[in-house]
C-alpha atoms as a PDB file:
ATOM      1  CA  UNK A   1       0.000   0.000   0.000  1.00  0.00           C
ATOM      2  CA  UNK A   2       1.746   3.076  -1.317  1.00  0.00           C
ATOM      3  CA  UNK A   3       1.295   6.466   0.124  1.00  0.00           C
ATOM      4  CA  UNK A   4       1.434  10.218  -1.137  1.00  0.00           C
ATOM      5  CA  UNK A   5       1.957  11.584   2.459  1.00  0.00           C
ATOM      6  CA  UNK A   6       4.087  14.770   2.468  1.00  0.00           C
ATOM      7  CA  UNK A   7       7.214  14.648   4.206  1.00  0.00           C
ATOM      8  CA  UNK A   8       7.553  16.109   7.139  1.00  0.00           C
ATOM      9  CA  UNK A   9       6.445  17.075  10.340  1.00  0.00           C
ATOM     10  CA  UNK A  10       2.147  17.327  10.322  1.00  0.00           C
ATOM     11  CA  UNK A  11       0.222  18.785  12.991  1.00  0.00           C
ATOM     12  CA  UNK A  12      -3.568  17.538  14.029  1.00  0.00           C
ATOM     13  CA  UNK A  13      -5.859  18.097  17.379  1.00  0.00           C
ATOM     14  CA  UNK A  14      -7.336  15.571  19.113  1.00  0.00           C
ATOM     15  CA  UNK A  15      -9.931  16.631  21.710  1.00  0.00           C
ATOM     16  CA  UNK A  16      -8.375  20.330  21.746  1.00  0.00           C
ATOM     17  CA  UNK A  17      -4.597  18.630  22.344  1.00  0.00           C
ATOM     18  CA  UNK A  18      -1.779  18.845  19.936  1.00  0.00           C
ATOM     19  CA  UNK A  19      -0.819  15.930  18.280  1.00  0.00           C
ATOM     20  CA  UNK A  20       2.995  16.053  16.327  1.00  0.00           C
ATOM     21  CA  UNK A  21       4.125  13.507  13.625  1.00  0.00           C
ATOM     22  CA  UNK A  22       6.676  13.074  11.191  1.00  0.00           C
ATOM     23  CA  UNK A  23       6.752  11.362   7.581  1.00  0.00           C
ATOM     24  CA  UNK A  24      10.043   9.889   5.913  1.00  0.00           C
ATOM     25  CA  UNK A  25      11.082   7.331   3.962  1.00  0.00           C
ATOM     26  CA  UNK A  26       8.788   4.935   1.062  1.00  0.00           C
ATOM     27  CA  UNK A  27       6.942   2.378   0.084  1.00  0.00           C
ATOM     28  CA  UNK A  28       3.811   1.128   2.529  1.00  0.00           C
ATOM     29  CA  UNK A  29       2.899   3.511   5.158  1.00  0.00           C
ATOM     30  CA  UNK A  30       4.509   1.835   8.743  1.00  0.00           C
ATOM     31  CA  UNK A  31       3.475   4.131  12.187  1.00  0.00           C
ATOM     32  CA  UNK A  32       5.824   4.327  15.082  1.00  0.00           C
ATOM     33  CA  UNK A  33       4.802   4.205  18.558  1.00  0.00           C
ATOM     34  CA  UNK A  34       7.791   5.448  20.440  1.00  0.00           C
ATOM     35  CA  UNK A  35       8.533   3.948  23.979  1.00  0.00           C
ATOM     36  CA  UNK A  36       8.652   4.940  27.436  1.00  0.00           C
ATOM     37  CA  UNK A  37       5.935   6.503  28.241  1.00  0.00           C
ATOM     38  CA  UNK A  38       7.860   9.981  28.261  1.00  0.00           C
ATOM     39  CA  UNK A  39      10.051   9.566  26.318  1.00  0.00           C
ATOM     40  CA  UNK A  40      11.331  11.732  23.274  1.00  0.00           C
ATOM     41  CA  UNK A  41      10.402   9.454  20.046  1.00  0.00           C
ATOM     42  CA  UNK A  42      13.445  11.222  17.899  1.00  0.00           C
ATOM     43  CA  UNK A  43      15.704   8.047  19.312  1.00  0.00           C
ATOM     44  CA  UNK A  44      13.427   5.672  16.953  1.00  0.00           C
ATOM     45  CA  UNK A  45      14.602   7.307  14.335  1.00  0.00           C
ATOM     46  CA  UNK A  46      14.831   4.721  11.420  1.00  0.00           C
ATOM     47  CA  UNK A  47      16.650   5.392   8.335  1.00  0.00           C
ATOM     48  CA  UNK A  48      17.266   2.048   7.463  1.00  0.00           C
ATOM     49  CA  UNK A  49      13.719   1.161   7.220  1.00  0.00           C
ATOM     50  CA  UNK A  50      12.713   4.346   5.382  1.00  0.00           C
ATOM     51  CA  UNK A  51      14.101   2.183   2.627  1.00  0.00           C
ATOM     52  CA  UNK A  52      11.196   0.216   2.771  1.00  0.00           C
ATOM     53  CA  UNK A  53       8.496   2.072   4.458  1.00  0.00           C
ATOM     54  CA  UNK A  54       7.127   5.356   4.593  1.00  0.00           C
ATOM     55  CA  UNK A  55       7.683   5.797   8.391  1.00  0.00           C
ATOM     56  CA  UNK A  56       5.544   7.813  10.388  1.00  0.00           C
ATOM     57  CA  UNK A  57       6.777   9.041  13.718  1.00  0.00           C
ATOM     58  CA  UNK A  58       4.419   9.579  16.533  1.00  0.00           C
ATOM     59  CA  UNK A  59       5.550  12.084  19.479  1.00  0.00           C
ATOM     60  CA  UNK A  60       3.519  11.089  21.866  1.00  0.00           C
ATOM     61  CA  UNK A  61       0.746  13.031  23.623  1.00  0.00           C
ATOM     62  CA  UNK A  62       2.971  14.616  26.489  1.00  0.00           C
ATOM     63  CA  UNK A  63       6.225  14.743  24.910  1.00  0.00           C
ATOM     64  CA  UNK A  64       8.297  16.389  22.078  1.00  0.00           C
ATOM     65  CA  UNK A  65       5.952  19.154  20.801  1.00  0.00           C
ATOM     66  CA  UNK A  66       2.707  17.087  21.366  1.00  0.00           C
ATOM     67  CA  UNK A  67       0.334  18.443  24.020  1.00  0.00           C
ATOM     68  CA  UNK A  68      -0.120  18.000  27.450  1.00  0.00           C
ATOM     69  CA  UNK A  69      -2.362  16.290  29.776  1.00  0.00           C
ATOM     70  CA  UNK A  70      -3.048  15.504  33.597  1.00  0.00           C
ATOM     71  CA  UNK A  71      -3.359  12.223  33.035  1.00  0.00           C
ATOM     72  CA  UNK A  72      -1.861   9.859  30.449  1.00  0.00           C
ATOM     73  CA  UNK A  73      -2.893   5.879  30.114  1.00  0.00           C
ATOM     74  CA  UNK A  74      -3.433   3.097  27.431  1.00  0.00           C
ATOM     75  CA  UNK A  75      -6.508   3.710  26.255  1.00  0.00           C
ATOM     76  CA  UNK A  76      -5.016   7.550  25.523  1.00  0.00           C
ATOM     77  CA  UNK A  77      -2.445   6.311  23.854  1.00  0.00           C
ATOM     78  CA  UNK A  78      -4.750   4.273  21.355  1.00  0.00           C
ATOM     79  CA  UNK A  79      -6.679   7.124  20.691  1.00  0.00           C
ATOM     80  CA  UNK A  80      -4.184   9.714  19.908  1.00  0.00           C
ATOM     81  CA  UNK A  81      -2.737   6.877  17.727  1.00  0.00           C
ATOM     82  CA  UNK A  82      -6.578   5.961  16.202  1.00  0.00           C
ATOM     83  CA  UNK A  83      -6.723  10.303  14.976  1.00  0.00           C
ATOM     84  CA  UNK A  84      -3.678   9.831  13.233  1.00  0.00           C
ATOM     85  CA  UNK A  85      -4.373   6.802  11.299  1.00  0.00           C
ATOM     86  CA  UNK A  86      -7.475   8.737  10.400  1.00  0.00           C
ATOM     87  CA  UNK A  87      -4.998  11.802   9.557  1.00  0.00           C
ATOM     88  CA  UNK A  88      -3.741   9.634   6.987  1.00  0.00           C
ATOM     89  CA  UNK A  89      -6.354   8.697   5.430  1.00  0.00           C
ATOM     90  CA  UNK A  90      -5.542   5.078   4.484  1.00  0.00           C
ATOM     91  CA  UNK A  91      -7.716   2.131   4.823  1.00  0.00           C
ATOM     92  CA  UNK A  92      -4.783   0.243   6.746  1.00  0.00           C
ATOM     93  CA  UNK A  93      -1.844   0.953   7.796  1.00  0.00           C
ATOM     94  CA  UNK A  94       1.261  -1.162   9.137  1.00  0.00           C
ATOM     95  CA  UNK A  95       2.312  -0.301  12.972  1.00  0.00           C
ATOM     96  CA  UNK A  96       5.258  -0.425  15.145  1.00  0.00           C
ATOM     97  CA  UNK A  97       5.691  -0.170  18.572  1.00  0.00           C
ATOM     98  CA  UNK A  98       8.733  -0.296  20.797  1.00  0.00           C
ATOM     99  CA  UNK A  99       8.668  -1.227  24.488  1.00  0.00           C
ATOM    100  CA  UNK A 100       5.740   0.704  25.535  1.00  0.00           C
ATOM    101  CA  UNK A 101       5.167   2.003  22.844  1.00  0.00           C
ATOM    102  CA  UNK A 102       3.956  -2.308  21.435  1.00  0.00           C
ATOM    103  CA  UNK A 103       1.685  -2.162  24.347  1.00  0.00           C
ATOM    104  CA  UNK A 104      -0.239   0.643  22.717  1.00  0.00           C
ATOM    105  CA  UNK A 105      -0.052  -0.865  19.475  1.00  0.00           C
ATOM    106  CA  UNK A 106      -1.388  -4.197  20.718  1.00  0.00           C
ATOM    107  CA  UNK A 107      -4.016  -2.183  22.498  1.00  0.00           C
ATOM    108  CA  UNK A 108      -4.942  -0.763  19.067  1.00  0.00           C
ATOM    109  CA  UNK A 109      -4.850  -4.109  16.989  1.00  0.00           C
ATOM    110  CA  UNK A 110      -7.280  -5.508  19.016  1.00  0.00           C
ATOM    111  CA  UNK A 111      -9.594  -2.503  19.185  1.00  0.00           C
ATOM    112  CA  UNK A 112      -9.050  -1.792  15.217  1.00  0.00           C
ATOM    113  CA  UNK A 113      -8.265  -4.688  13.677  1.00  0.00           C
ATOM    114  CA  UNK A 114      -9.446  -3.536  10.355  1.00  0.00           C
ATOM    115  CA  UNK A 115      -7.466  -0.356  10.424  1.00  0.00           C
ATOM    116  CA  UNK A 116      -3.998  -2.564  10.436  1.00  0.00           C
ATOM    117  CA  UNK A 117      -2.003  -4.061   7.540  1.00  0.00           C
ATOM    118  CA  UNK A 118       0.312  -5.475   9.617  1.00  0.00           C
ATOM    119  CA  UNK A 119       2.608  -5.091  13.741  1.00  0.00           C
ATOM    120  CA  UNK A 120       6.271  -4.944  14.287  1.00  0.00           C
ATOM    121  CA  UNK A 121       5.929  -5.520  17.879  1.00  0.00           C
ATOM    122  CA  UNK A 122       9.775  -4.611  19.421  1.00  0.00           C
ATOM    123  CA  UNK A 123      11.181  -5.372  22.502  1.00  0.00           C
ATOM    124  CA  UNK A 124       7.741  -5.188  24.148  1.00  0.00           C
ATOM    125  CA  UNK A 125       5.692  -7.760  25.879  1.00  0.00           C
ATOM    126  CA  UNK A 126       2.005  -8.353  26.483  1.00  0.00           C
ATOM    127  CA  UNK A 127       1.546  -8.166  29.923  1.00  0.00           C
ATOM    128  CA  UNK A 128       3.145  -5.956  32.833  1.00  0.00           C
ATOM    129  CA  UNK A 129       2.498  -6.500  36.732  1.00  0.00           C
ATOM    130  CA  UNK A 130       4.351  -7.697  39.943  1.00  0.00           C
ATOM    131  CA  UNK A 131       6.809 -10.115  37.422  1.00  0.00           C
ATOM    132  CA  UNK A 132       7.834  -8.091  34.536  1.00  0.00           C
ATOM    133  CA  UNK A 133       8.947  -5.680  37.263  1.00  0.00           C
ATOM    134  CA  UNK A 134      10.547  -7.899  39.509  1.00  0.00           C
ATOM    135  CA  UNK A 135      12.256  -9.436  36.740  1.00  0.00           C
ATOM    136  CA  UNK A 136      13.289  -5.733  35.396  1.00  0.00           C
ATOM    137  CA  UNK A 137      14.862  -4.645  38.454  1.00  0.00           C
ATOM    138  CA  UNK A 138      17.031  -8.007  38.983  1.00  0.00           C
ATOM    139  CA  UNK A 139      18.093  -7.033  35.576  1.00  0.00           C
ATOM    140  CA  UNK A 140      19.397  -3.478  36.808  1.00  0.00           C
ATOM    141  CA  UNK A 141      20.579  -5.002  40.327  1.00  0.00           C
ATOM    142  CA  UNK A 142      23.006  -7.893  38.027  1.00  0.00           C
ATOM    143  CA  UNK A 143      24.267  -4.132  36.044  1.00  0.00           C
ATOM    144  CA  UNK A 144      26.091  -2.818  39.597  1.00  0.00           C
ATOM    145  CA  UNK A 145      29.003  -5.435  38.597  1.00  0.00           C
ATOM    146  CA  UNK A 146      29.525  -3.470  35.655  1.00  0.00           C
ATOM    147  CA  UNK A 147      28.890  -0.368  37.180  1.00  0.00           C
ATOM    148  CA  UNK A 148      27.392   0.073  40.930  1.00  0.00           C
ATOM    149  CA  UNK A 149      25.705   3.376  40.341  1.00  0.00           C
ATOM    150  CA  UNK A 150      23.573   2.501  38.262  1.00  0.00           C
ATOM    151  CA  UNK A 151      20.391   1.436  39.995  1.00  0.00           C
ATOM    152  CA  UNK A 152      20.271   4.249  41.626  1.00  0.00           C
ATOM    153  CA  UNK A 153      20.383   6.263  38.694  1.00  0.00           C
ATOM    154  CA  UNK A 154      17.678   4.012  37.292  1.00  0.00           C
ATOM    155  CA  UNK A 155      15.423   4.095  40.691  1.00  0.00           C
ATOM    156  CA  UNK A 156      15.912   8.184  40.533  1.00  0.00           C
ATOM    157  CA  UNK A 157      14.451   7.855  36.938  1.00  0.00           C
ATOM    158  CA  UNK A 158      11.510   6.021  37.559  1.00  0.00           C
ATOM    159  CA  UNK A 159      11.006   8.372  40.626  1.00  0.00           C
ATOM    160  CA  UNK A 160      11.752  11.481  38.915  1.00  0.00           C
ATOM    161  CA  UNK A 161       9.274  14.057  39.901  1.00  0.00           C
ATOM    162  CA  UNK A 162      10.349  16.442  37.125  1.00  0.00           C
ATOM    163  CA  UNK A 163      11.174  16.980  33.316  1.00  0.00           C
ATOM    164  CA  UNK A 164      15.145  17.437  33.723  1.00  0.00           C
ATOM    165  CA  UNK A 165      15.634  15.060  36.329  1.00  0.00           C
ATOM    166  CA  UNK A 166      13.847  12.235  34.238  1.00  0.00           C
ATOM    167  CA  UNK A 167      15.734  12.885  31.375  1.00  0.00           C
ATOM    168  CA  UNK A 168      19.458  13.329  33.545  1.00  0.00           C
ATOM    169  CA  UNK A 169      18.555   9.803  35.237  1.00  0.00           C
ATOM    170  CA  UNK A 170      17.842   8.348  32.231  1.00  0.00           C
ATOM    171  CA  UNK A 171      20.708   9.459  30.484  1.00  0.00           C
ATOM    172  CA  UNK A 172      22.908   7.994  33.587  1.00  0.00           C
ATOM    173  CA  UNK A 173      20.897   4.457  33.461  1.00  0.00           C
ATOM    174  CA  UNK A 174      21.072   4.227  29.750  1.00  0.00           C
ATOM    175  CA  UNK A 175      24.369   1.682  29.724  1.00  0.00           C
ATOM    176  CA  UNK A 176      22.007  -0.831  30.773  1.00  0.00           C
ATOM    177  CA  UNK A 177      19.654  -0.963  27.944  1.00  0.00           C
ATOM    178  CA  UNK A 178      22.199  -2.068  25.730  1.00  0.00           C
ATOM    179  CA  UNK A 179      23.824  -5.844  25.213  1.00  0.00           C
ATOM    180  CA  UNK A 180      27.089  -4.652  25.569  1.00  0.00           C
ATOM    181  CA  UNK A 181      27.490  -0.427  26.278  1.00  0.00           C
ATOM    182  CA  UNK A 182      31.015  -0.663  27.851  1.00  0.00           C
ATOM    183  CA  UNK A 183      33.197  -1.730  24.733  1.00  0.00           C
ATOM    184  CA  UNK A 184      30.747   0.219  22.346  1.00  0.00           C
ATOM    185  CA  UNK A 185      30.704   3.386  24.190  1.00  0.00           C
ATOM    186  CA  UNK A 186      32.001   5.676  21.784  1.00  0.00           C
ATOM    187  CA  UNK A 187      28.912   4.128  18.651  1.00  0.00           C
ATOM    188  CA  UNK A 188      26.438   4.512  21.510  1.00  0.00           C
ATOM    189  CA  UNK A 189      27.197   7.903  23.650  1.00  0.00           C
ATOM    190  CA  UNK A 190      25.478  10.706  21.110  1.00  0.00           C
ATOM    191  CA  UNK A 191      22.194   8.650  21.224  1.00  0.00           C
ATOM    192  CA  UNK A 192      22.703   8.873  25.165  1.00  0.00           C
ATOM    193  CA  UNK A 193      23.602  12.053  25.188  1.00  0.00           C
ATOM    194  CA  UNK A 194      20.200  13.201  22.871  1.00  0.00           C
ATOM    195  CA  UNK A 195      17.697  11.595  25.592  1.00  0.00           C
ATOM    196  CA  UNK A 196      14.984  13.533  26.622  1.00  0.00           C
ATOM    197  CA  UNK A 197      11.915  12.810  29.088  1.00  0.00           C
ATOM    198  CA  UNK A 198       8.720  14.222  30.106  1.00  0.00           C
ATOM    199  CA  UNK A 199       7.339  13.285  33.712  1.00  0.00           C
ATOM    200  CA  UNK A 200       3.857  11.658  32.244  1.00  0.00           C
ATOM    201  CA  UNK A 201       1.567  10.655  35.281  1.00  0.00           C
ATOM    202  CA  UNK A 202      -0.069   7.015  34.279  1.00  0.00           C
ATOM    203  CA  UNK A 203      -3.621   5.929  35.479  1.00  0.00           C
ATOM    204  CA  UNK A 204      -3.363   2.744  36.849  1.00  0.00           C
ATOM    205  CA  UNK A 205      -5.098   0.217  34.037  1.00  0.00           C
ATOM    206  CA  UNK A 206      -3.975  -2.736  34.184  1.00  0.00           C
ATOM    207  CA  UNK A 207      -2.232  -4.646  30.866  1.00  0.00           C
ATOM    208  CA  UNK A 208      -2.346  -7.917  30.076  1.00  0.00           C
ATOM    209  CA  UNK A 209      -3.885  -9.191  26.730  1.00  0.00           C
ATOM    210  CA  UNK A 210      -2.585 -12.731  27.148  1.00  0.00           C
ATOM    211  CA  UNK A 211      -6.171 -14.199  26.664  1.00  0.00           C
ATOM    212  CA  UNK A 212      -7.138 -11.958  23.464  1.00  0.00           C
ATOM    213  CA  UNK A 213      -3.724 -11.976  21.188  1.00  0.00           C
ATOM    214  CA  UNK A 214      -5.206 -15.633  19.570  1.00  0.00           C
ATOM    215  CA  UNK A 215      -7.681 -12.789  18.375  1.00  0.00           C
ATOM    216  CA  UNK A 216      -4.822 -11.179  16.302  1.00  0.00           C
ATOM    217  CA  UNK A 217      -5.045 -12.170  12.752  1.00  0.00           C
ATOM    218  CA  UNK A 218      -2.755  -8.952  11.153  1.00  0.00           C
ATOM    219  CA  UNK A 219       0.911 -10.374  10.127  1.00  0.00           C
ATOM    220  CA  UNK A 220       3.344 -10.217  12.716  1.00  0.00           C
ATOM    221  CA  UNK A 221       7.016  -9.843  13.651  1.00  0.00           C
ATOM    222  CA  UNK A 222       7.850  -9.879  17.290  1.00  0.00           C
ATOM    223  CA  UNK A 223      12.081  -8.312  17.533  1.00  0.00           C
ATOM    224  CA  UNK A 224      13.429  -9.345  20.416  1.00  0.00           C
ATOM    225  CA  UNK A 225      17.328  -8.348  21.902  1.00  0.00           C
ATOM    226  CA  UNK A 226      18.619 -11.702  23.539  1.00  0.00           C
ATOM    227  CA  UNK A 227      20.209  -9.006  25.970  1.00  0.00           C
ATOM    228  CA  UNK A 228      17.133  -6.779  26.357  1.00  0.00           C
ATOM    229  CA  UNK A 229      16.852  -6.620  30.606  1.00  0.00           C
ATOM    230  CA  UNK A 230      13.595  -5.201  30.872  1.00  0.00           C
ATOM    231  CA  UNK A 231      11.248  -6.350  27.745  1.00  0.00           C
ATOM    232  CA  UNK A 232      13.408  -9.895  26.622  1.00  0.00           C
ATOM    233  CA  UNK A 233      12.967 -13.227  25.090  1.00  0.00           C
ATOM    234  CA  UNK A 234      10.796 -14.601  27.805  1.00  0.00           C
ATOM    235  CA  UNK A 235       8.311 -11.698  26.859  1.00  0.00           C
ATOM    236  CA  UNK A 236       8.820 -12.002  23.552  1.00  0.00           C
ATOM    237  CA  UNK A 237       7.806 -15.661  23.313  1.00  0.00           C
ATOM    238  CA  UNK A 238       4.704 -14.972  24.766  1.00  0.00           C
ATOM    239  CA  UNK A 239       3.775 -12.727  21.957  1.00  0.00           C
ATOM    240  CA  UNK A 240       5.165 -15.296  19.698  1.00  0.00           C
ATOM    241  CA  UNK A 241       3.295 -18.520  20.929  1.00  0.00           C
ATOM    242  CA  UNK A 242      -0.033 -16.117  21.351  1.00  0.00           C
ATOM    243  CA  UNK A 243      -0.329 -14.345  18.043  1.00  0.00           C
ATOM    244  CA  UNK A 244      -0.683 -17.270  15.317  1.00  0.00           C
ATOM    245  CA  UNK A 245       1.923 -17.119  12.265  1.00  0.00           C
ATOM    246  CA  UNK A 246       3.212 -14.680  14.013  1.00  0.00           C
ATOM    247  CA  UNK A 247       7.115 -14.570  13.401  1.00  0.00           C
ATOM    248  CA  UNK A 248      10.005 -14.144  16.091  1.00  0.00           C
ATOM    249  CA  UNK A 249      14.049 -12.664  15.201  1.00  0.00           C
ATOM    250  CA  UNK A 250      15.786 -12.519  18.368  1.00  0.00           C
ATOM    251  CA  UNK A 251      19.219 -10.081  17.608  1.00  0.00           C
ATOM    252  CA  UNK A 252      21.919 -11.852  19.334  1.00  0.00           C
ATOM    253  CA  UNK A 253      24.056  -8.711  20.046  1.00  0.00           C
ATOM    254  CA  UNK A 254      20.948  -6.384  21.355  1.00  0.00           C
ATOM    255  CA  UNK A 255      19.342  -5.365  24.437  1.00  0.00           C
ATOM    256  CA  UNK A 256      16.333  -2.459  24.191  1.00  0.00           C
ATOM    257  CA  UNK A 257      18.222  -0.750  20.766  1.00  0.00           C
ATOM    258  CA  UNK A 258      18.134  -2.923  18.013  1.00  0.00           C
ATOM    259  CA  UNK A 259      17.631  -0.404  15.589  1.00  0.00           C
ATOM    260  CA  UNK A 260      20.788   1.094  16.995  1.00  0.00           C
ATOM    261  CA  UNK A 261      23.039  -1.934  17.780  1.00  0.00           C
ATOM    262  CA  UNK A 262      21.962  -4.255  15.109  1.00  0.00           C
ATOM    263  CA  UNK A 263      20.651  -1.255  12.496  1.00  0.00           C
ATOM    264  CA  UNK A 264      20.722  -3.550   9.326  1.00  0.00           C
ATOM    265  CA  UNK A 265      19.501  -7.122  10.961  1.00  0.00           C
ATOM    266  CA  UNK A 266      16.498  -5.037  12.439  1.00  0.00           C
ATOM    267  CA  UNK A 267      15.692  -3.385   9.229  1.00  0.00           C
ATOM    268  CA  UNK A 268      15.670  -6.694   7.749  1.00  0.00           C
ATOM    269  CA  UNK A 269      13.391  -8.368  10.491  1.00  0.00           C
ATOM    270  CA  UNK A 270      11.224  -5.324  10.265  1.00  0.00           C
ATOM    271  CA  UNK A 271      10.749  -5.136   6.026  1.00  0.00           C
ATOM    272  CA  UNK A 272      10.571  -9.122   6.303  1.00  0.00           C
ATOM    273  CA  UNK A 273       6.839  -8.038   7.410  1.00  0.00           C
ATOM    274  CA  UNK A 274       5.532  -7.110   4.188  1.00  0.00           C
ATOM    275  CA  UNK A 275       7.034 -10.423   2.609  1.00  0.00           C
ATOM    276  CA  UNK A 276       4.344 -12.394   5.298  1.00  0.00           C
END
């Protein structure tokens, strides 16, 4: 499905709040759901895959130049996603969506099915609670041997009562999101460096579509990092084993950044999609 989108960054309102995309790249139209939530979606920057998509990059309702809110949760997320589909005018569209950012688009499969062409479902799972965090955190407690402030850099970032001291924590806690950040420092420090937050209060729905992804029917990928601390193969699997013909590419060398450690096996996993 081809597209005649202008490139750029586009501009709608959704119930009186500001909504911010961009549009690059060719070929079927894919949109991004950035991670986080808070986060500043410029770090899903693709340009590999604009080689085979016409990418559409969301910035999230609360961050970036999107509008703000009191309250943000998953069913806010899908809608703010739902007016720009509309925006773009296309029967169906293909969807991505890293960490967080797959819960939303799961979220939105389910509610629209007949709006999507196809998921890339990234480093994300399909349930949170009292495990995925436990299992999270022993993640960040193994990273002291490597380096010991770090939890506590992570803890103040999940804490972080404020826009600057989100986005310093995060900065500091970054080394453990990736397979192997020590040795490839110097590749990996100017994404670090560009991170940006915004403190985005969640309601407190729960997630967990365990019992409703047999109901998914669009192709899949699920891209996994074998490394990925917080969102890894044991999530991944889930998906996998849930969504029928779905199809799983775990990147050996990754943890949350595919796109940035392993830029051309993820682009490949990703444009595999449109070959299912």
């Amino acid at each position: 499905m081809s597209t005649t989108i202008t490139p750029g960054t586009h501009t709608i309102t959704v119930g009186g709040v500001r909504q911010v995309y961009h549009v690059a790249g060719q070929g079927p139209v894919c949109v991004a759901h950035s991670g986080g939530p808070g986060i500043d979606s410029a770090y899903l920057r693709m340009p590999l895959l604009e080689q085979h998509y016409t990418m559409v990059y969301l910035e999230p309702v609360g961050t970036g130049d999107s509008g703000r809110l009191d309250l943000y949760g998953l069913s806010t997320y899908v809608s703010f996603l739902d007016a720009v589909v509309d925006d773009l005018a296309l029967p169906r569209v293909h969807l991505l969506g890293h960490s967080h950012g797959g819960f939303v688009v799961q979220q939105y499969t389910l509610d629209h099915p007949g709006r999507v062409a196809g998921i890339i479902l990234y480093d994300t799972s399909p349930v949170t609670g009292p495990q995925f965090w436990e299992s999270a955190m022993a993640g960040v407690t193994a990273y002291a041997a490597v380096d010991p402030h770090l939890p506590a850099a992570f803890q103040r970032a999940v804490t972080a009562t404020d826009d600057e001291a989100m986005s310093s924590a995060l900065r500091e806690a970054a080394p453990v999101y990736f397979a192997d950040f020590p040795t490839r420092r110097t590749e990996f420090e100017d994404f670090v460096a560009a991170i940006r937050a915004w403190t985005v209060p969640q309601d407190s729905e729960p997630f967990d579509v365990r019992p409703r992804l047999g109901e998914i029917t669009a192709p899949t990928v699920v891209i996994v990092g074998a490394h990925d601390f917080i969102c890894g193969p044991g999530w991944a699997a889930l998906l996998h084993d849930g969504i029928a013909g779905s199809r799983l590419v775990e990147l050996k060398a990754s943890g949350h950044f595919g796109h940035i450690e392993e830029p051309v096996a993820f682009a490949d996993a990703a444009a595999g999609l449109l070959d299912q």
